[in-house]
Each structure stands twice: as C-alpha cells, then as structure tokens.
C-alpha atoms as a PDB file:
ATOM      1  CA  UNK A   1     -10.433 -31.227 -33.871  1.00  0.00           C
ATOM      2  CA  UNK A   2     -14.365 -31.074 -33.962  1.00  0.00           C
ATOM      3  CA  UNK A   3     -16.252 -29.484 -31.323  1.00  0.00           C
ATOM      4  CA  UNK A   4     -17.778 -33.071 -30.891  1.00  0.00           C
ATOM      5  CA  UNK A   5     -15.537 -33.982 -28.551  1.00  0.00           C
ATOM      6  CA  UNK A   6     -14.963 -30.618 -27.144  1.00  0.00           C
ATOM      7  CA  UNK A   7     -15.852 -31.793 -23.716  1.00  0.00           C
ATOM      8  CA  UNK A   8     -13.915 -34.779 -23.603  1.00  0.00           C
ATOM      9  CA  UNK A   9     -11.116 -32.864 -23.667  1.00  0.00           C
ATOM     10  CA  UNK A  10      -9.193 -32.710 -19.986  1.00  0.00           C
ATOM     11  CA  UNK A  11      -7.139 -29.866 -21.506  1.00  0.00           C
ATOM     12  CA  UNK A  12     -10.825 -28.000 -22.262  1.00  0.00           C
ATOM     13  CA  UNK A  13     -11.786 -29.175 -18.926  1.00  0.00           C
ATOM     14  CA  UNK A  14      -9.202 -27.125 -17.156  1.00  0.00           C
ATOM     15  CA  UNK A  15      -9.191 -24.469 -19.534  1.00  0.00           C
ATOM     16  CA  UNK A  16     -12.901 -23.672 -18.906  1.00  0.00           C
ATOM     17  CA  UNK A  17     -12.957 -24.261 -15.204  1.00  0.00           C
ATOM     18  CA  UNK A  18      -9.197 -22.292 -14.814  1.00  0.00           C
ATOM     19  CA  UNK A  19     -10.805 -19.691 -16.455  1.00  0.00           C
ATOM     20  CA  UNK A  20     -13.933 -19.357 -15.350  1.00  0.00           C
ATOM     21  CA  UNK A  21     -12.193 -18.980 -11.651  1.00  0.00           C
ATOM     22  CA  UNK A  22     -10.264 -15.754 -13.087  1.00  0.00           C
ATOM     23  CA  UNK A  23     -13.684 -14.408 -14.654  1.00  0.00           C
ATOM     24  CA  UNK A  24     -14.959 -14.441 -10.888  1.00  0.00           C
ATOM     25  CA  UNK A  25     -12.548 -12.226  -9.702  1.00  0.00           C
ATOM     26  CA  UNK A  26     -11.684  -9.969 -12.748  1.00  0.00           C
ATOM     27  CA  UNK A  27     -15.635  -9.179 -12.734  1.00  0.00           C
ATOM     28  CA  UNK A  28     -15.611  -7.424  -9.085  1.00  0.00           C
ATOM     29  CA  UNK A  29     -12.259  -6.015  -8.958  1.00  0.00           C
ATOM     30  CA  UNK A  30     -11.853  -4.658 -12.378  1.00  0.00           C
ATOM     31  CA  UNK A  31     -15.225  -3.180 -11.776  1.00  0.00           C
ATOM     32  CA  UNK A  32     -13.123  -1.158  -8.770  1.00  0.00           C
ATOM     33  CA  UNK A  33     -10.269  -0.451 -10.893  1.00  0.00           C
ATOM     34  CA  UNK A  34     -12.487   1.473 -13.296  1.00  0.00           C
ATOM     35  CA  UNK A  35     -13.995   3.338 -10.969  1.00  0.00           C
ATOM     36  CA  UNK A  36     -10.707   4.255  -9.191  1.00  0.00           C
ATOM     37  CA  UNK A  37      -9.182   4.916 -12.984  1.00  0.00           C
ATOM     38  CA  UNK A  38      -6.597   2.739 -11.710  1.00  0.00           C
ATOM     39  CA  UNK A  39      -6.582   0.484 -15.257  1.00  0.00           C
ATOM     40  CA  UNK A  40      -3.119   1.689 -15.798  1.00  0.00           C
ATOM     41  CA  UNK A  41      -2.070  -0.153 -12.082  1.00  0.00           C
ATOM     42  CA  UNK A  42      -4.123  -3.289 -13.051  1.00  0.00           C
ATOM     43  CA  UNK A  43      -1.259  -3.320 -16.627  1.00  0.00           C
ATOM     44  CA  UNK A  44       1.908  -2.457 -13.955  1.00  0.00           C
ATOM     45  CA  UNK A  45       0.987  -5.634 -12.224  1.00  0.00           C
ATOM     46  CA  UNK A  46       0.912  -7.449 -14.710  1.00  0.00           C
ATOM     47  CA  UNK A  47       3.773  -6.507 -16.049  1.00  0.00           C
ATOM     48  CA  UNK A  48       5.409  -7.002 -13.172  1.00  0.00           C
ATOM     49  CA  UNK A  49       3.943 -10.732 -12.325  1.00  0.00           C
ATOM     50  CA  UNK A  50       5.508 -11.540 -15.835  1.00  0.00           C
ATOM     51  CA  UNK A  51       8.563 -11.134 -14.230  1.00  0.00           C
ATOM     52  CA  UNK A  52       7.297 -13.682 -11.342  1.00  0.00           C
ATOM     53  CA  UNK A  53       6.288 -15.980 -13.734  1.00  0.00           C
ATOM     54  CA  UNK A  54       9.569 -15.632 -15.624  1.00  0.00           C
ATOM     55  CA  UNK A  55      11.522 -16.289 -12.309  1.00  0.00           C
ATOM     56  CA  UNK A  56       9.429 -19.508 -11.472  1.00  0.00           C
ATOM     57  CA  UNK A  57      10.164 -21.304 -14.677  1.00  0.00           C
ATOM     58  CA  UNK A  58      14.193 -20.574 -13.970  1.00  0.00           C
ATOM     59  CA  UNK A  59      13.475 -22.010 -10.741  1.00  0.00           C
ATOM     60  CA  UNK A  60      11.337 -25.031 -11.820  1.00  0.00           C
ATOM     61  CA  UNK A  61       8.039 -23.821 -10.120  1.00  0.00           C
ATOM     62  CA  UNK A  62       4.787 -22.870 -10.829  1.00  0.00           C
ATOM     63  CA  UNK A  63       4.477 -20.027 -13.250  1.00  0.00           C
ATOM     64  CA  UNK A  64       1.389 -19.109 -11.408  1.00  0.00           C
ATOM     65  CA  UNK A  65       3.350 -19.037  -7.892  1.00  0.00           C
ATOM     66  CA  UNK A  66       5.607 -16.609  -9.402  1.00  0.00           C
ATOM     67  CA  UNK A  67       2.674 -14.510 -11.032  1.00  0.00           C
ATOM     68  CA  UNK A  68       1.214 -13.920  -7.349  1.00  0.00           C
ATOM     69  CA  UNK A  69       4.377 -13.279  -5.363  1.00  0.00           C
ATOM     70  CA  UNK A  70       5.657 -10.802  -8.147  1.00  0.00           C
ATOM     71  CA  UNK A  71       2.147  -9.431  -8.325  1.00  0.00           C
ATOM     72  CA  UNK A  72       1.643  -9.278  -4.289  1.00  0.00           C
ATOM     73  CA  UNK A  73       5.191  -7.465  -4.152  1.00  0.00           C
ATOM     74  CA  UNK A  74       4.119  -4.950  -7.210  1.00  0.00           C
ATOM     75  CA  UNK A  75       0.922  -4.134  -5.338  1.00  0.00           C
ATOM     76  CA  UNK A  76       2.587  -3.313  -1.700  1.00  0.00           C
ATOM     77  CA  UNK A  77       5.147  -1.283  -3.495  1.00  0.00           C
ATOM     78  CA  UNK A  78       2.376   1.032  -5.308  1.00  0.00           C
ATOM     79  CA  UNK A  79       1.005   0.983  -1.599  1.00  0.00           C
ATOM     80  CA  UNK A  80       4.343   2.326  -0.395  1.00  0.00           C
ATOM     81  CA  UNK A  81       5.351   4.650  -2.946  1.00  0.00           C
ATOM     82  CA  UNK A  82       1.849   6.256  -3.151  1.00  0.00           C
ATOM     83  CA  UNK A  83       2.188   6.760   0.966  1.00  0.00           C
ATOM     84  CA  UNK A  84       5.572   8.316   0.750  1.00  0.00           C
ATOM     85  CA  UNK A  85       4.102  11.301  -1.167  1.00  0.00           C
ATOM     86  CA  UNK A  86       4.687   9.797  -4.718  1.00  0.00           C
ATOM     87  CA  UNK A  87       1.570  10.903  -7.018  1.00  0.00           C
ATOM     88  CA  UNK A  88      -0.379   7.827  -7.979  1.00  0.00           C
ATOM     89  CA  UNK A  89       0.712   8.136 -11.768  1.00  0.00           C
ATOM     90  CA  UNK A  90       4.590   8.044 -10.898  1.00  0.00           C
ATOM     91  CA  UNK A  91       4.309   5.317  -8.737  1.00  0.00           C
ATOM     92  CA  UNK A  92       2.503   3.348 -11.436  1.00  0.00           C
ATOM     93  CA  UNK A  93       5.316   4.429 -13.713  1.00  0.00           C
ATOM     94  CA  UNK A  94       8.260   3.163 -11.592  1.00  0.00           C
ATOM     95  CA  UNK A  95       7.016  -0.219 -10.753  1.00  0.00           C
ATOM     96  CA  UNK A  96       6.239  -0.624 -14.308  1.00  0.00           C
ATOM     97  CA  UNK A  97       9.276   0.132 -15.281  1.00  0.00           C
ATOM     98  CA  UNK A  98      10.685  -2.120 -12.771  1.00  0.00           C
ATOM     99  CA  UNK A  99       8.630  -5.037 -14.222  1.00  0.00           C
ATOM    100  CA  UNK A 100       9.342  -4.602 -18.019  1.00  0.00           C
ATOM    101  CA  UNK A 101      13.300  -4.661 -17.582  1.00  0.00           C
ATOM    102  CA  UNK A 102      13.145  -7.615 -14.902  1.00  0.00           C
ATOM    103  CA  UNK A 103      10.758  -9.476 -17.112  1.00  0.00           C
ATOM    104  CA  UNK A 104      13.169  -8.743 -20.210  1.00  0.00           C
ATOM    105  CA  UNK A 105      16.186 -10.417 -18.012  1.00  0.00           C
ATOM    106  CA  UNK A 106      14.323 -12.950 -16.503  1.00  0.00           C
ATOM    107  CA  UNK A 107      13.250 -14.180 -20.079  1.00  0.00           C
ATOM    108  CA  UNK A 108      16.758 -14.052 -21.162  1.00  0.00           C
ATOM    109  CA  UNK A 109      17.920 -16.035 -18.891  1.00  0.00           C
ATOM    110  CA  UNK A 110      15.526 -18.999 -19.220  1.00  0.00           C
ATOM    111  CA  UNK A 111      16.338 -19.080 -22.922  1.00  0.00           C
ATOM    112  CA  UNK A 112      19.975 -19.101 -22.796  1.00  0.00           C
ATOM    113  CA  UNK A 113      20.682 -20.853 -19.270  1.00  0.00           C
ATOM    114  CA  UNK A 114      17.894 -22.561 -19.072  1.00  0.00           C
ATOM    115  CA  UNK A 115      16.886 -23.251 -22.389  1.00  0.00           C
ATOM    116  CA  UNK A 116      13.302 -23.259 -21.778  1.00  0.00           C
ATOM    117  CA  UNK A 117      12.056 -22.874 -25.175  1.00  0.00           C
ATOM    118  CA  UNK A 118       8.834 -20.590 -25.484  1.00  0.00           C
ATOM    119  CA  UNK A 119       9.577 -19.169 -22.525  1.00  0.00           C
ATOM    120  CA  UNK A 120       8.367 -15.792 -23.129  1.00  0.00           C
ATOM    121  CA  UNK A 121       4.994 -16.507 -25.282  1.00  0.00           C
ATOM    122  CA  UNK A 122       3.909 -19.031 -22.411  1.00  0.00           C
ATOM    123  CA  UNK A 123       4.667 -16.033 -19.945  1.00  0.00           C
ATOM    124  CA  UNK A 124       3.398 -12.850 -22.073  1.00  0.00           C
ATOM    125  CA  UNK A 125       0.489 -14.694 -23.672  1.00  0.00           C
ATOM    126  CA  UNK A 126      -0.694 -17.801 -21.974  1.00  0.00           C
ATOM    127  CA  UNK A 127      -1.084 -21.047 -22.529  1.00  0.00           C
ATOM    128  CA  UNK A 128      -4.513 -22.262 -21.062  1.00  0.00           C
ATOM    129  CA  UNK A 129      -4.726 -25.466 -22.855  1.00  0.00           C
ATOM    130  CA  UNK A 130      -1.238 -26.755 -21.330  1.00  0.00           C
ATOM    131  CA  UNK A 131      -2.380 -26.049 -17.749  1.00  0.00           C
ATOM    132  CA  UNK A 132      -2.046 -28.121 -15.497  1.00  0.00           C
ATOM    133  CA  UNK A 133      -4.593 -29.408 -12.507  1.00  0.00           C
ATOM    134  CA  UNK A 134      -2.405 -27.437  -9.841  1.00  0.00           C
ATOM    135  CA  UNK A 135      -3.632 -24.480 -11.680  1.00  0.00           C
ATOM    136  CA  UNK A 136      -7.212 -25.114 -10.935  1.00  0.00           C
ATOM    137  CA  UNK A 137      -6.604 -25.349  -7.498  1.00  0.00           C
ATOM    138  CA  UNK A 138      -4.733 -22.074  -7.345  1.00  0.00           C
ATOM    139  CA  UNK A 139      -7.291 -20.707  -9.510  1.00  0.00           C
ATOM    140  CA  UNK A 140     -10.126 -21.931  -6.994  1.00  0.00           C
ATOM    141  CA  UNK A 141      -8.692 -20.601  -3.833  1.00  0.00           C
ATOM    142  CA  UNK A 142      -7.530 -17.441  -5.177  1.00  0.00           C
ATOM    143  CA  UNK A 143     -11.136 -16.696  -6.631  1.00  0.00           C
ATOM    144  CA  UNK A 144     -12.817 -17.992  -3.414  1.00  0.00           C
ATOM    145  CA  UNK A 145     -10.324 -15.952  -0.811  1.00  0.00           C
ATOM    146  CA  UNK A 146     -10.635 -12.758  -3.535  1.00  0.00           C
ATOM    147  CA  UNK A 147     -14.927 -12.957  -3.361  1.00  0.00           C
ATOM    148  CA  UNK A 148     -14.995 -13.664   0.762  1.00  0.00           C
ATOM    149  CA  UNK A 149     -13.207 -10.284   0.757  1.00  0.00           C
ATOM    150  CA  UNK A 150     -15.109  -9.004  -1.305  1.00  0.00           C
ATOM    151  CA  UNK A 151     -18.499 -10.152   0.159  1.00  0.00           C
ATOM    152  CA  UNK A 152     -17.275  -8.806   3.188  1.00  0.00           C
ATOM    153  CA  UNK A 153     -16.220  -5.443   2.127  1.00  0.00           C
ATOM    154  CA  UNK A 154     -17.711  -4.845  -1.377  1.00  0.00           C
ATOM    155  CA  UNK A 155     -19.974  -1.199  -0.239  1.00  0.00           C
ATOM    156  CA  UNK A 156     -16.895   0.068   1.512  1.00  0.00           C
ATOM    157  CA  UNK A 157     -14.682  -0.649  -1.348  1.00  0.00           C
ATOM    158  CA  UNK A 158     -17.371   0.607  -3.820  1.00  0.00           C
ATOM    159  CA  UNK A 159     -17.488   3.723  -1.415  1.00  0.00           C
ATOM    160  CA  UNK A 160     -13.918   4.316  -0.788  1.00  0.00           C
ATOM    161  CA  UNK A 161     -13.333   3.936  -4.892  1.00  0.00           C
ATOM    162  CA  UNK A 162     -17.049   6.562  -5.917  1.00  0.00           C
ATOM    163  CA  UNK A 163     -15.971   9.005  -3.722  1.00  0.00           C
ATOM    164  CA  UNK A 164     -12.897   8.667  -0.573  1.00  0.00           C
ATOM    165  CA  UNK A 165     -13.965  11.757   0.746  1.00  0.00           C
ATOM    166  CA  UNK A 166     -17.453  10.817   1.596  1.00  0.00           C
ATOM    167  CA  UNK A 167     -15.900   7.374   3.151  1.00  0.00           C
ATOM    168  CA  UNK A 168     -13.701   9.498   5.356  1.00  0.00           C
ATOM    169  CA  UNK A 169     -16.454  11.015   6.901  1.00  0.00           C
ATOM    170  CA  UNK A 170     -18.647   8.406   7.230  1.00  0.00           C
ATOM    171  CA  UNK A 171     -15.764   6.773   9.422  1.00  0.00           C
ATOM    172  CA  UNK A 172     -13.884   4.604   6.522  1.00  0.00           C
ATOM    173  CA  UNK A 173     -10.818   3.254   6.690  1.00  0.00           C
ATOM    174  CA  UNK A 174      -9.712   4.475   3.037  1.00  0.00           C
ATOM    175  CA  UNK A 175      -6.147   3.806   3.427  1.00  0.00           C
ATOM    176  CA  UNK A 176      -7.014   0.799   4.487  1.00  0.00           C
ATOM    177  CA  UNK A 177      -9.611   0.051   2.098  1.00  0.00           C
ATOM    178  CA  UNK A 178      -7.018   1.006  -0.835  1.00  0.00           C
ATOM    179  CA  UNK A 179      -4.337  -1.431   0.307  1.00  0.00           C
ATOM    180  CA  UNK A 180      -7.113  -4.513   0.369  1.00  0.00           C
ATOM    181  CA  UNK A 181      -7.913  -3.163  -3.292  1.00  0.00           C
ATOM    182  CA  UNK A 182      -4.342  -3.346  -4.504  1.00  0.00           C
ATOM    183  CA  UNK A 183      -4.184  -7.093  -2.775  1.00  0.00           C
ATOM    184  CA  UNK A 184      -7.341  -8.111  -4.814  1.00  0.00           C
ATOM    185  CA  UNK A 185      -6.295  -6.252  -7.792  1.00  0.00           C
ATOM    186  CA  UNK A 186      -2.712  -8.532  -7.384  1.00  0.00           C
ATOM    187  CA  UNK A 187      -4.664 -11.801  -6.716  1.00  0.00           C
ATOM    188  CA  UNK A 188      -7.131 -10.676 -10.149  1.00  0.00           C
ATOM    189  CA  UNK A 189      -3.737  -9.860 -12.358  1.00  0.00           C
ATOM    190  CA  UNK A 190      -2.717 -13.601 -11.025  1.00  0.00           C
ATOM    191  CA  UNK A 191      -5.428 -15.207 -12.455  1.00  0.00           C
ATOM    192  CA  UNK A 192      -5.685 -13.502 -15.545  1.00  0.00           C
ATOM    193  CA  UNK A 193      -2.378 -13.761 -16.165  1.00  0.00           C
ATOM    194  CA  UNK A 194      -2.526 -17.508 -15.738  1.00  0.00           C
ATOM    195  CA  UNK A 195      -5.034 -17.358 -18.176  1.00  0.00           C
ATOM    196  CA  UNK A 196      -4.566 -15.077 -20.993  1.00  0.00           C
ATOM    197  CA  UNK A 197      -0.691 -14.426 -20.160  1.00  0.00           C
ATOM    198  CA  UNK A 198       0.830 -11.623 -18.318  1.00  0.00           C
ATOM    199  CA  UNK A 199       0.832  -8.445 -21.171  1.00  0.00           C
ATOM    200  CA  UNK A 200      -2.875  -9.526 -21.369  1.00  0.00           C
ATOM    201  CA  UNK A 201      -4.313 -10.166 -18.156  1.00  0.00           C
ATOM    202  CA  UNK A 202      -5.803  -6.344 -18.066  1.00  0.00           C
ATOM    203  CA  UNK A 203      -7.867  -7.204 -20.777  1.00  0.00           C
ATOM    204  CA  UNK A 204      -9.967  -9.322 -18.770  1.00  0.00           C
ATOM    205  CA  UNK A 205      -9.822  -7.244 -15.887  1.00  0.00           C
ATOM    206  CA  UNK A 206     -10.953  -3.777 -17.359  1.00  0.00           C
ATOM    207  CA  UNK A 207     -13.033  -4.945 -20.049  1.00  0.00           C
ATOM    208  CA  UNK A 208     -15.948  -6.562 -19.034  1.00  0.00           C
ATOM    209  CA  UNK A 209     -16.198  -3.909 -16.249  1.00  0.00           C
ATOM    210  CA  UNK A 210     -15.929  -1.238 -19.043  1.00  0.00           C
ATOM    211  CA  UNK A 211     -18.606  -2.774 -21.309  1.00  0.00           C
ATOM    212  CA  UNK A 212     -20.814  -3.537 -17.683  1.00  0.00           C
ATOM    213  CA  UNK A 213     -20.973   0.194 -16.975  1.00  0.00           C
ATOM    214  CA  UNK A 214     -21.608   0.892 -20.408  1.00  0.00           C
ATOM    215  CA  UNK A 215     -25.392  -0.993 -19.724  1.00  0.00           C
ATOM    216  CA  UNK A 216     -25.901  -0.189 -16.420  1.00  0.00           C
ATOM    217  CA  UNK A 217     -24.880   2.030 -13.106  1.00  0.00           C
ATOM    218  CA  UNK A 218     -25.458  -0.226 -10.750  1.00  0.00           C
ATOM    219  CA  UNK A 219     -22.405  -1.737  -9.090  1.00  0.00           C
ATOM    220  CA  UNK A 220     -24.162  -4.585  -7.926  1.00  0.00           C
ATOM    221  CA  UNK A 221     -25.578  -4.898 -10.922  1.00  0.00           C
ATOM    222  CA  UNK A 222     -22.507  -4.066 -13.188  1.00  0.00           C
ATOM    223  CA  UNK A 223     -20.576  -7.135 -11.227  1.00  0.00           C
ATOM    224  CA  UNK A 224     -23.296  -9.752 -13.052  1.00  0.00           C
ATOM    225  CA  UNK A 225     -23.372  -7.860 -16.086  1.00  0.00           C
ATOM    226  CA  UNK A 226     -19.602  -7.849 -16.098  1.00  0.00           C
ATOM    227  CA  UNK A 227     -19.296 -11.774 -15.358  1.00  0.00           C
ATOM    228  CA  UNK A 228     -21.565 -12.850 -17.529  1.00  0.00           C
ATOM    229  CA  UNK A 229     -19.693 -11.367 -20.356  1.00  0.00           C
ATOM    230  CA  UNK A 230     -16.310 -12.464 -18.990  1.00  0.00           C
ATOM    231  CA  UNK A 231     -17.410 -16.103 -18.875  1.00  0.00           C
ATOM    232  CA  UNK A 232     -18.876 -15.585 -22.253  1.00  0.00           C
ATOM    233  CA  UNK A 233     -15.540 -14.028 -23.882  1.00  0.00           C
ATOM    234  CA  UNK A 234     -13.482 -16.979 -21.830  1.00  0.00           C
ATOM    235  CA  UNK A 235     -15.329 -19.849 -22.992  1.00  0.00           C
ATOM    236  CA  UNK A 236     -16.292 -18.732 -26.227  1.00  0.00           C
ATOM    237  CA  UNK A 237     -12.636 -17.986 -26.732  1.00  0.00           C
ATOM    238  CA  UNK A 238     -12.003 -21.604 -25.951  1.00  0.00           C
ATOM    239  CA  UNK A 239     -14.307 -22.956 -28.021  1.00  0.00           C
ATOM    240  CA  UNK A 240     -13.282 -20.981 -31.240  1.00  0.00           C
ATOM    241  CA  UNK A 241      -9.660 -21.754 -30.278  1.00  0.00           C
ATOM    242  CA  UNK A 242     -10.707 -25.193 -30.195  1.00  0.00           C
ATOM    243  CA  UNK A 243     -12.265 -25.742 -33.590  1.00  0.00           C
ATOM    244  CA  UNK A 244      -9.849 -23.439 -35.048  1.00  0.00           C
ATOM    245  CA  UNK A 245      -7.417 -27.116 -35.461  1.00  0.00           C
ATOM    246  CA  UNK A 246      -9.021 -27.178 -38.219  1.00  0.00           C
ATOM    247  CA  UNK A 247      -9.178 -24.157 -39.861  1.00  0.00           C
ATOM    248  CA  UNK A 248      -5.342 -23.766 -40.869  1.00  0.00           C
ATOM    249  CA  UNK A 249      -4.716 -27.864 -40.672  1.00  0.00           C
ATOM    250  CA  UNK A 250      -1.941 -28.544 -37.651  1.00  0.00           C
ATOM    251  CA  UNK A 251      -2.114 -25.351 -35.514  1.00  0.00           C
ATOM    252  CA  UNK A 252      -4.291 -24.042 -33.065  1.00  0.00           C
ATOM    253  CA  UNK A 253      -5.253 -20.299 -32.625  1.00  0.00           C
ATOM    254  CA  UNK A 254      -4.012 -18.337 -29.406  1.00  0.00           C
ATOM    255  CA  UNK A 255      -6.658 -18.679 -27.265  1.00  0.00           C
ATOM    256  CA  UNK A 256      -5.984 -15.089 -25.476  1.00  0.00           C
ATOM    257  CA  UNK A 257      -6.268 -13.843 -28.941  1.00  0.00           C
ATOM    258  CA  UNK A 258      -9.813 -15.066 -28.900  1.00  0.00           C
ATOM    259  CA  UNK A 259     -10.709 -14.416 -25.615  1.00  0.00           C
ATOM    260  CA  UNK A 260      -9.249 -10.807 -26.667  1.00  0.00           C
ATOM    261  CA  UNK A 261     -11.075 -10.040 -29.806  1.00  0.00           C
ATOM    262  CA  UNK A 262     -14.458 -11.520 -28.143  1.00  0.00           C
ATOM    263  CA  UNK A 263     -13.888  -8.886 -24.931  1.00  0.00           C
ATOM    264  CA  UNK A 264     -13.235  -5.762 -27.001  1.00  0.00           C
ATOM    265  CA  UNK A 265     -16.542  -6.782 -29.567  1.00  0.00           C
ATOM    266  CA  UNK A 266     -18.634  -6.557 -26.009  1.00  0.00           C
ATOM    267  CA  UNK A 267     -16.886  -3.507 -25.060  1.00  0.00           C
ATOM    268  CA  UNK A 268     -17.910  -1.953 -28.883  1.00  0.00           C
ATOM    269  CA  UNK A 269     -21.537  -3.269 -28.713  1.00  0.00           C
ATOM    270  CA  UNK A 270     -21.922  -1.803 -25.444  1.00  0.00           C
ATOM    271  CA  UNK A 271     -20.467   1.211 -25.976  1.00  0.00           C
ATOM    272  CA  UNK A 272     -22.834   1.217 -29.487  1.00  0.00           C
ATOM    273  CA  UNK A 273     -25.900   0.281 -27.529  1.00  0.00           C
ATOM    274  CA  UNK A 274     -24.919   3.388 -24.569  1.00  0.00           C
ATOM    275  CA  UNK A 275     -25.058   5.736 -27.650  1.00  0.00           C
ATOM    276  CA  UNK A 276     -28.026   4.717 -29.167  1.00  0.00           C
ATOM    277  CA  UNK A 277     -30.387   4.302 -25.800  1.00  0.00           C
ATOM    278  CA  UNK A 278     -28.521   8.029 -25.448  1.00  0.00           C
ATOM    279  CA  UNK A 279     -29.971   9.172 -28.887  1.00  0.00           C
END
C-alpha cells in the first residue's frame, strides 16, 4: 500500500482521529501519574480493562465499553482498598492480580465458546485499523469529559500529586482530588487501550509524560511537550504501519509496535538531551 493514498483510507481516517483523542488525555493524566509514581496503577488498569474488553466480545459489545467499565471498577477498587488502610503498592498488587487471571478466563472462553478467533491479540495489542466509527465517538467524549475535568481542576490535581501535604493545608480536598485522578487515569487506560491494546496502553500514558519532564519542569508546559510527542509517536506509528504492506508483501506491521518503538526513541532522546544540557 503506498503512502499515496494514505489519506484516502477510512481505516487511516479513524485510526488517526481515534488516536489522536487518546493522545489528549494520556498527555495530562500520565503527566499526574508520574508525578504521583503511580505508573505501576496506570499498568493494573489496564490489565484489568483487558478483562472488560474480553467480557464485551463474549457478550457481543463494544470492546471499548468493556475497557471503561472494567477500568472504572479497577480504579474505585484501588480507591477503596487504599482507604481501608491497604498501602498503595498492595492495593496495586491485588487488583492486578485480579485482572491478569480474569483476563486469562475471559480469553478462554471467547476462544473455545465463542470462537472468536484473535480474541486475545485484538484485546492485549490493538487493532486500530479495524476500528470502527463508534470508537471515535467514544474516543471524542471520553477525551472531551477527561480535559473539562481537567481544565477545571488541573492546579489542584498538579498540587495534590507535587506535594498532598501542602494541598491539605491550603484547604484541598486530596482525597477527593485522588479519587477524580484514578477516574481520569481509568477513562486515559480506556483510550489507550482502544488504541494500542490493553498490555500496552501504559506506554502511551507514561511515556510521553516521562520524555516531557525530561525537557522541561513546567507542568503546563510538560502537558504540550508531552502531546506533541504523543501525536507524533501515534501518527507516525500509523504511517510506518501503513507503508509497511509493502515491506514483507501481504502483512501489515502491528501498529502498537510502532507507536511503541517511536515512544520509547523520544523517551531515549530526551533522556540523552537531559544529560547532555546537564554536562
């Protein structure tokens, strides 16, 4: 397939316009998951949302329906187990577990009752070129509904995530603040997973913000820093994914592999440029 027609494409279309929706929101909120150090909740959810998506193709629905409610469901049970006492590590570590052996049942069961066949690479790794144009307007609302809130409350959540016992005494609602984190974090994992697949939706999410922070400290500025290289790894990805038809004649590349090996370059030359302005 030549890059000629690359826009012609309704498949690219969606792809670039699905994705650029989950590049939105993974910008902003993985920017507060690495300041929280919460990347290891951002992989539970996904984990977890696998399992949703899993569930949706038994039940003939969206996969992206079942990403969110899995994801929503992960996120208020880190919220619960975290109030009841339960350090935040450990409650990372059970509702990962949870979502690895759900996922690995929920898989089985669409192969052999089923018989959805490539169930679990559509699920674990995505399948952006095969969405469909409910997808874009899931992706759409989710990234609209996850930047209001963050318009809205961006410093506080910024605050809350630098330091929570500052916010506490300048009147925060931390608590508060952390459970509206975990809901964006949920509605982020969503989107990236409906993009790059479940196991890799994290990738997206921490890093761009990784690479972002690596060039500057300024949230507000890391956020357009960290977009700009999201869109760049998400489209880019699509385009090499896209000519790559023709480099092995019949067969196209994963496109989260792409999309993968173009976010952790950024995150290298970042990390290469932090040293050397350093030096």
């Amino acid at each position: 397939m030549s890059l000629a027609g690359f826009l012609d494409a309704e498949s690219v279309r969606l792809a670039l316009a699905v994705s650029a929706g989950a590049a939105c929101v993974c910008a902003p909120v993985g920017l507060l998951a690495v300041l929280r150090g919460q990347g290891f909740a951002g992989h539970a959810l996904a984990d977890i949302a696998a399992a949703g998506g899993a569930a949706a193709l038994l039940l003939g629905v969206s996969p992206g329906v079942g990403f969110l409610v899995l994801s929503l469901a992960g996120a208020f049970a880190l919220a619960g187990l975290e109030g009841r006492g339960l350090g935040r590590g450990l409650a990372t570590g059970i509702v990962l577990g949870a979502g690895l052996g759900l996922t690995a049942l929920l898989l089985f069961l669409d192969q052999t009752r089923a018989h959805i066949g490539g169930a679990a690479g559509g699920v674990m790794f995505g399948s952006l070129f095969a969405l469909g144009p409910s997808a874009l307007v899931m992706g759409t609302l989710g990234a609209v509904l996850v930047l209001a809130a963050f318009g809205m409350a961006g410093r506080g959540l910024v605050f809350a995530s630098l330091s929570p016992e500052l916010a506490r005494v300048a009147g925060l609602r931390v608590r508060g603040l952390g459970a509206l984190y975990l809901v964006l974090l949920a509605m982020s994992v969503t989107l990236g997973a409906m993009s790059l697949g479940a196991i890799l939706a994290t990738v997206l999410l921490i890093g761009p913000a990784s690479a972002a922070l690596c060039l500057t400290r300024s949230p507000s500025l890391a956020v357009l820093v960290a977009l700009a290289l999201a869109l760049a790894a998400c489209w880019g990805g699509i385009a090499l994914a896209w000519d790559s038809y023709g480099w092995w004649p019949g067969h196209v590349w994963p496109v989260s592999f792409f999309i993968t090996v173009l976010v952790l370059g950024e995150y290298g030359a970042a990390r290469l440029w932090q040293g050397a302005r350093h030096v």
